[in-house]
C-alpha atoms as a PDB file:
ATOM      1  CA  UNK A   1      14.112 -13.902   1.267  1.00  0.00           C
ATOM      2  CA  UNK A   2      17.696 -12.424   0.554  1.00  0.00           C
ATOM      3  CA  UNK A   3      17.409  -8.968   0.404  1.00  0.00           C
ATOM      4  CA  UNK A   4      19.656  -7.276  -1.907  1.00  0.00           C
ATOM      5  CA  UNK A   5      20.931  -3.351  -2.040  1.00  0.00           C
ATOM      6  CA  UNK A   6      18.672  -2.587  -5.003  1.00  0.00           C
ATOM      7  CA  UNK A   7      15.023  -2.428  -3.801  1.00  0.00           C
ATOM      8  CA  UNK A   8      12.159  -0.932  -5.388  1.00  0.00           C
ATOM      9  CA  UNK A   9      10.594   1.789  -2.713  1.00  0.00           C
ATOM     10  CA  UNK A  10       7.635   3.718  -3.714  1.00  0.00           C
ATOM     11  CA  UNK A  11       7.877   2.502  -7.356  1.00  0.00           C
ATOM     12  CA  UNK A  12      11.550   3.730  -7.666  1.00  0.00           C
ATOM     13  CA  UNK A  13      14.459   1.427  -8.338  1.00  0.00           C
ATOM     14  CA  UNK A  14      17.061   2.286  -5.072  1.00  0.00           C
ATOM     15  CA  UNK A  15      20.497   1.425  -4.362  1.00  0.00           C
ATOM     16  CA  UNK A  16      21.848   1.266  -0.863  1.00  0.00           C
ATOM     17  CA  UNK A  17      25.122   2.335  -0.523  1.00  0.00           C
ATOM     18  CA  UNK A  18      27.930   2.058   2.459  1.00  0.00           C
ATOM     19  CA  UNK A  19      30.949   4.908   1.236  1.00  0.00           C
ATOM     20  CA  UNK A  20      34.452   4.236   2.889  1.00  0.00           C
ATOM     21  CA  UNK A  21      36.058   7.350   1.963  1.00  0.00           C
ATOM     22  CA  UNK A  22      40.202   7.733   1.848  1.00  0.00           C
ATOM     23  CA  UNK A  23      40.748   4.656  -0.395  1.00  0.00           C
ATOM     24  CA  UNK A  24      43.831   4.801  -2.860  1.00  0.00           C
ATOM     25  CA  UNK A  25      41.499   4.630  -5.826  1.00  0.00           C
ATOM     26  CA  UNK A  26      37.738   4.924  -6.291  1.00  0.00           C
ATOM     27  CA  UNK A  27      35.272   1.592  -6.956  1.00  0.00           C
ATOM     28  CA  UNK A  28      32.853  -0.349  -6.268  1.00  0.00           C
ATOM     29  CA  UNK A  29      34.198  -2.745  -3.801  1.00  0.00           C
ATOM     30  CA  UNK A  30      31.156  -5.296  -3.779  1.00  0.00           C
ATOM     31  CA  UNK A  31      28.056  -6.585  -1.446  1.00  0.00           C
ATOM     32  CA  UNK A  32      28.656  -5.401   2.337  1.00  0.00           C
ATOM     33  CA  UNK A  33      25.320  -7.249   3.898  1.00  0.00           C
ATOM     34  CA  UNK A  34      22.189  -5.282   2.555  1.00  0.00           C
ATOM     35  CA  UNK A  35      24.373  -2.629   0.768  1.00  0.00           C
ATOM     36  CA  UNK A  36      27.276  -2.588  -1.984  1.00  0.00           C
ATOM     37  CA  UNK A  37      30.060  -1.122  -0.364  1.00  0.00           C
ATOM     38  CA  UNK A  38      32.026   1.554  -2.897  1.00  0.00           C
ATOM     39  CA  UNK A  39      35.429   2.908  -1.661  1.00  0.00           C
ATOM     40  CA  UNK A  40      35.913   6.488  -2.486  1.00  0.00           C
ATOM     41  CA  UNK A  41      39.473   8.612  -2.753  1.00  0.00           C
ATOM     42  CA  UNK A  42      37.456  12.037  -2.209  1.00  0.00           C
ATOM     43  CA  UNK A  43      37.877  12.953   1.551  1.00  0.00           C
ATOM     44  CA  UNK A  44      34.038  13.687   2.635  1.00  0.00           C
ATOM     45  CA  UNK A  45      34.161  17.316   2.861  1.00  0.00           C
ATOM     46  CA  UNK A  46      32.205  19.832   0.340  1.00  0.00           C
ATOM     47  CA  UNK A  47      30.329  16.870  -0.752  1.00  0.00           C
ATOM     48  CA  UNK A  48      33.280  15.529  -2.842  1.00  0.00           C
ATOM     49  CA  UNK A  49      32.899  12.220  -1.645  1.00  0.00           C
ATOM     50  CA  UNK A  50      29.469  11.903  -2.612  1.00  0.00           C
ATOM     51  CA  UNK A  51      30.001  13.139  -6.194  1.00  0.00           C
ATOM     52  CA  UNK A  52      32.730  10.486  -6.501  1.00  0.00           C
ATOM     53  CA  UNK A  53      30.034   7.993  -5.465  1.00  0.00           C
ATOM     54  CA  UNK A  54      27.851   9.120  -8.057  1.00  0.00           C
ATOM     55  CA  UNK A  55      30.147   9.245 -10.685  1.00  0.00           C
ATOM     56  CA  UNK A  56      31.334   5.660 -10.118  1.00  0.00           C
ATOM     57  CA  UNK A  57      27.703   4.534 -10.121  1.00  0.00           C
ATOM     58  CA  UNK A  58      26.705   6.602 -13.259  1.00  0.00           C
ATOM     59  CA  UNK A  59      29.665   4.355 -15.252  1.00  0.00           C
ATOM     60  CA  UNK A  60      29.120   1.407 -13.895  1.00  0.00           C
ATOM     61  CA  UNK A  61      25.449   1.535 -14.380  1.00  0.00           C
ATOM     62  CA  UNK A  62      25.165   3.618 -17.344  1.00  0.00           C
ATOM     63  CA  UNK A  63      22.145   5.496 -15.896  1.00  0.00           C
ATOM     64  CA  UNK A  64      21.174   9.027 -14.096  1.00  0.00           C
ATOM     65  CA  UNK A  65      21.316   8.577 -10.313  1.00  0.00           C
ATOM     66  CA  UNK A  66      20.399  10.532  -7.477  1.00  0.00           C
ATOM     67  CA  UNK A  67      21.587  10.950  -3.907  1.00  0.00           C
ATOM     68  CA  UNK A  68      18.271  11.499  -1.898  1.00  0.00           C
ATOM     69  CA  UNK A  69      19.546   9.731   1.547  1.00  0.00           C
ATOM     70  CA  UNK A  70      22.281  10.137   3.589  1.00  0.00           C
ATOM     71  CA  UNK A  71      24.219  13.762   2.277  1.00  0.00           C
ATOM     72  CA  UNK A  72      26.509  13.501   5.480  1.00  0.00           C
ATOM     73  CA  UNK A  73      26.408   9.649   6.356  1.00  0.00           C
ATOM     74  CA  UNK A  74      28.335   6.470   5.282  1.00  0.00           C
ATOM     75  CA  UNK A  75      24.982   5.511   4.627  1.00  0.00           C
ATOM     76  CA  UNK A  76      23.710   6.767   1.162  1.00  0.00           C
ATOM     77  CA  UNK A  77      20.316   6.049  -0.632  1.00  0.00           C
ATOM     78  CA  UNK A  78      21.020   6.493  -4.678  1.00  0.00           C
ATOM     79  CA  UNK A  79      17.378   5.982  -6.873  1.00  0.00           C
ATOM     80  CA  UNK A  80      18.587   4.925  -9.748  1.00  0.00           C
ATOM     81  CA  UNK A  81      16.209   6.048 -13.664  1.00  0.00           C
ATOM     82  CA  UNK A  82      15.673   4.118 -16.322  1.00  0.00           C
ATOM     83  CA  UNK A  83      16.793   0.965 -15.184  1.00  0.00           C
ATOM     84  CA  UNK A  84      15.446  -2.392 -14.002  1.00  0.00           C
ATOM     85  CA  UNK A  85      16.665  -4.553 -11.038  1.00  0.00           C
ATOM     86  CA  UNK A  86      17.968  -7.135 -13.370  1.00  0.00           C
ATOM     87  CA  UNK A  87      20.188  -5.315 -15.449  1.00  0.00           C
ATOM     88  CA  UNK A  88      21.262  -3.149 -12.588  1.00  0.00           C
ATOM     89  CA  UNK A  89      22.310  -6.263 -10.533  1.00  0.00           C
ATOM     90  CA  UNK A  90      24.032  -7.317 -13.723  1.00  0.00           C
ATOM     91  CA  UNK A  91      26.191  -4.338 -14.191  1.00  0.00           C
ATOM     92  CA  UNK A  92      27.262  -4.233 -10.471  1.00  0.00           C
ATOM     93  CA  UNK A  93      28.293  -7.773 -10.707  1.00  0.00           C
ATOM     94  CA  UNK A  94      25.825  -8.782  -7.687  1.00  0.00           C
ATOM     95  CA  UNK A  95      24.970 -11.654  -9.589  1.00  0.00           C
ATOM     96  CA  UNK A  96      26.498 -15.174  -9.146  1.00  0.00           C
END
């Protein structure tokens, strides 16, 4: 089974996140094993470079997220409303 960085945990749709802060620009830089990696410009102080994340995941998805994993860690934890794992996948371009 391939497991993917959107999951559904406790009947909430969840994206798994590794953040690589100090990029030139901010996106989402694709699958990095069981995560989608998403390079951020915001140094990760004040929570800047989480907000950044967020932002780049509320356009891409078109959808409220949430950071409940992960405030001071690489590793984030986004749940992800009124979407389902299809689309989602779709609008990442996890796809092939």
């Amino acid at each position: 089974m391939k497991v993917t960085p959107l999951r559904f945990e406790e009947g909430v749709l969840r994206l798994h996140v590794w953040v690589v802060p100090g990029a030139s620009r901010g996106r989402i830089a694709g699958p990095h094993g069981d995560k989608i990696k998403v390079r951020v410009s915001s140094p990760p102080e004040a929570g800047r470079a989480n907000e950044e994340v967020a932002e780049l995941l509320r356009g891409a998805l078109e959808a409220r997220v949430k950071l409940v994993k992960g405030m001071r860690s690489r590793y984030k934890v986004f749940e992800i409303a009124g979407q389902d794992i299809a689309s989602a996948t779709r609008k990442l371009g996890l796809s092939r």
